[in-house]
Protein backbone atom coordinates (compact mmCIF):
# COMPACT_ATOMS: atom_id res chain seq x y z
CA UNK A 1 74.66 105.79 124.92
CA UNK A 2 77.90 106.74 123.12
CA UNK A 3 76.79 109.26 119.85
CA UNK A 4 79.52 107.60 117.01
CA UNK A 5 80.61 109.66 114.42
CA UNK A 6 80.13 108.40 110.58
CA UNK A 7 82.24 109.03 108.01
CA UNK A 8 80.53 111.21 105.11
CA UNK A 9 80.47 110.22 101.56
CA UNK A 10 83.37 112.03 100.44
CA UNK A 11 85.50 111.09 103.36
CA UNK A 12 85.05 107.14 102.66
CA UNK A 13 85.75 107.71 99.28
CA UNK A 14 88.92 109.59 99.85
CA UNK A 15 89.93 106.96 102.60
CA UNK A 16 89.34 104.61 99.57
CA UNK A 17 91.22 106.19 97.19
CA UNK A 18 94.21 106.71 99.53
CA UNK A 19 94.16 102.83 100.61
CA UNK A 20 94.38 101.95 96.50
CA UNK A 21 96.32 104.66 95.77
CA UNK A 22 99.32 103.64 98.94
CA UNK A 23 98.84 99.85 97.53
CA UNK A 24 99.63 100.27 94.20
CA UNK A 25 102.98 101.98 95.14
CA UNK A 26 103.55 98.70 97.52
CA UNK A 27 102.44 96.63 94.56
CA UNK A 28 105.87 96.96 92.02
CA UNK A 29 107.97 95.72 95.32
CA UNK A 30 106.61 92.46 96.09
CA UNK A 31 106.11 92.17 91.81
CA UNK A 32 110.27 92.34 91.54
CA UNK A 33 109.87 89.38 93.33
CA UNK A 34 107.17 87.58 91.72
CA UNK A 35 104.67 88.06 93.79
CA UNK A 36 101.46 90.43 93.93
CA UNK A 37 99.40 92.07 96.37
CA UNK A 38 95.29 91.99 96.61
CA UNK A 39 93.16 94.38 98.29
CA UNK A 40 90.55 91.85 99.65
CA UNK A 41 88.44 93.84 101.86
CA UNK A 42 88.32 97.03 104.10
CA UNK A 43 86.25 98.81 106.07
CA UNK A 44 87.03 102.97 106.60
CA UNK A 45 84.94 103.12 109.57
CA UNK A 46 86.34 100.32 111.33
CA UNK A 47 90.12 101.04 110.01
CA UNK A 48 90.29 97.28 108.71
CA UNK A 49 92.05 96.37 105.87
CA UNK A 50 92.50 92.52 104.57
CA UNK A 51 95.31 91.99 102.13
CA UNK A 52 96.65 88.52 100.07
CA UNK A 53 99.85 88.01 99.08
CA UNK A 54 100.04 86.20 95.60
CA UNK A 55 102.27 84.87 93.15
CA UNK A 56 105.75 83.19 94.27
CA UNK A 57 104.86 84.68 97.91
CA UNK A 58 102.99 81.36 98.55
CA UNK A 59 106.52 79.53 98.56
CA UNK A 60 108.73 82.32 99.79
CA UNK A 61 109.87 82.18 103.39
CA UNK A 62 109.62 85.38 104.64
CA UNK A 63 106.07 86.47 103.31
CA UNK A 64 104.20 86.94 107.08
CA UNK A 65 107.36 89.24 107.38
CA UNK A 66 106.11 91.12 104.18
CA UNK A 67 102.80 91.17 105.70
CA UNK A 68 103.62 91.88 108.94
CA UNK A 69 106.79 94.21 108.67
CA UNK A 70 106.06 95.75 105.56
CA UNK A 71 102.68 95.92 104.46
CA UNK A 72 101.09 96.80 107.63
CA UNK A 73 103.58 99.11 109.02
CA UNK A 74 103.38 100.76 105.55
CA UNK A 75 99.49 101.51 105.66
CA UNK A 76 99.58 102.08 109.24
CA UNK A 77 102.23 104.21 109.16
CA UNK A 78 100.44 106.06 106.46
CA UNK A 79 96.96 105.90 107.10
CA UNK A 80 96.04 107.20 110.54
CA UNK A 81 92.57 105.93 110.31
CA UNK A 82 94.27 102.60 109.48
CA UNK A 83 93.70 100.29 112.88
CA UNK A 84 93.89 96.46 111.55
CA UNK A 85 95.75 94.77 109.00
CA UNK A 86 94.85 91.13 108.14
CA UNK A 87 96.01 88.60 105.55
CA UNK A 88 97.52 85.54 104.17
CA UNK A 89 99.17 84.02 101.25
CA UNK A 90 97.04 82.84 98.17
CA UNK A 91 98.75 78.57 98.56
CA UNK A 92 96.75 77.40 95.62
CA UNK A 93 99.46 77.96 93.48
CA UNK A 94 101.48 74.78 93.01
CA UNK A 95 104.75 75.03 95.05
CA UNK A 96 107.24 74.53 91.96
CA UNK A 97 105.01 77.29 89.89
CA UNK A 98 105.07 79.76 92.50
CA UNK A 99 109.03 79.03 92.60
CA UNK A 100 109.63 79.39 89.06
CA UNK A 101 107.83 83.39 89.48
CA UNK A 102 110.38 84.91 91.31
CA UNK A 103 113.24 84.45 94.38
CA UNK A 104 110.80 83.65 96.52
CA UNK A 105 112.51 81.73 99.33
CA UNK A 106 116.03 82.46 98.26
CA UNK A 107 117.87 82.99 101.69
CA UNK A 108 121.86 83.52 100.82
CA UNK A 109 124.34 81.20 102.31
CA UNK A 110 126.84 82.16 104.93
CA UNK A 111 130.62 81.97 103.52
């Protein structure tokens, strides 16, 4: 049987604090915008990490490309230990609302 190695006390917590720490520089970005971003859930060990987008994110167009091309290449390019990122856009937010926060969806028009 393969002996796995467990993080100690101190080395979860610092893990922690450098996943909060690395999202709350993210954070002001996708605010400009009107939108926020939510630590869900993590796990150290594992190197998961669940993140929602908030805010006018539910009705912009590009959010999986925040997710996907920002977020997560962020805290994986960041945080070695970092293995998964997961996560989705809060849609409970009525679509005009979430409009009225921020660009959103604006996509400029070719001349």
């Amino acid at each position: 049987m393969e002996v796995v190695d467990t993080l100690t006390e101190e080395e979860r917590a610092q893990r922690e604090a450098d996943l909060r720490s690395l999202l709350e520089l993210m954070r002001p970005a996708v605010q400009a915008d009107g939108g926020d971003l939510e630590l869900v859930a993590f796990d150290v060990e594992a190197g998961a990490v669940e993140v929602q987008l908030r805010g006018a994110c539910s009705s912009c167009a590009i959010s999986s490309s925040t997710l996907q091309g920002g977020v997560e290449r962020i805290l994986r390019g960041r945080l070695p230990w970092v293995t998964e990122v997961t996560g989705g856009v809060d849609e409970s937010m009525d679509l005009d609302e979430s409009l009225a926060l921020g660009r959103g969806a604006y996509v400029p028009r070719l001349p």
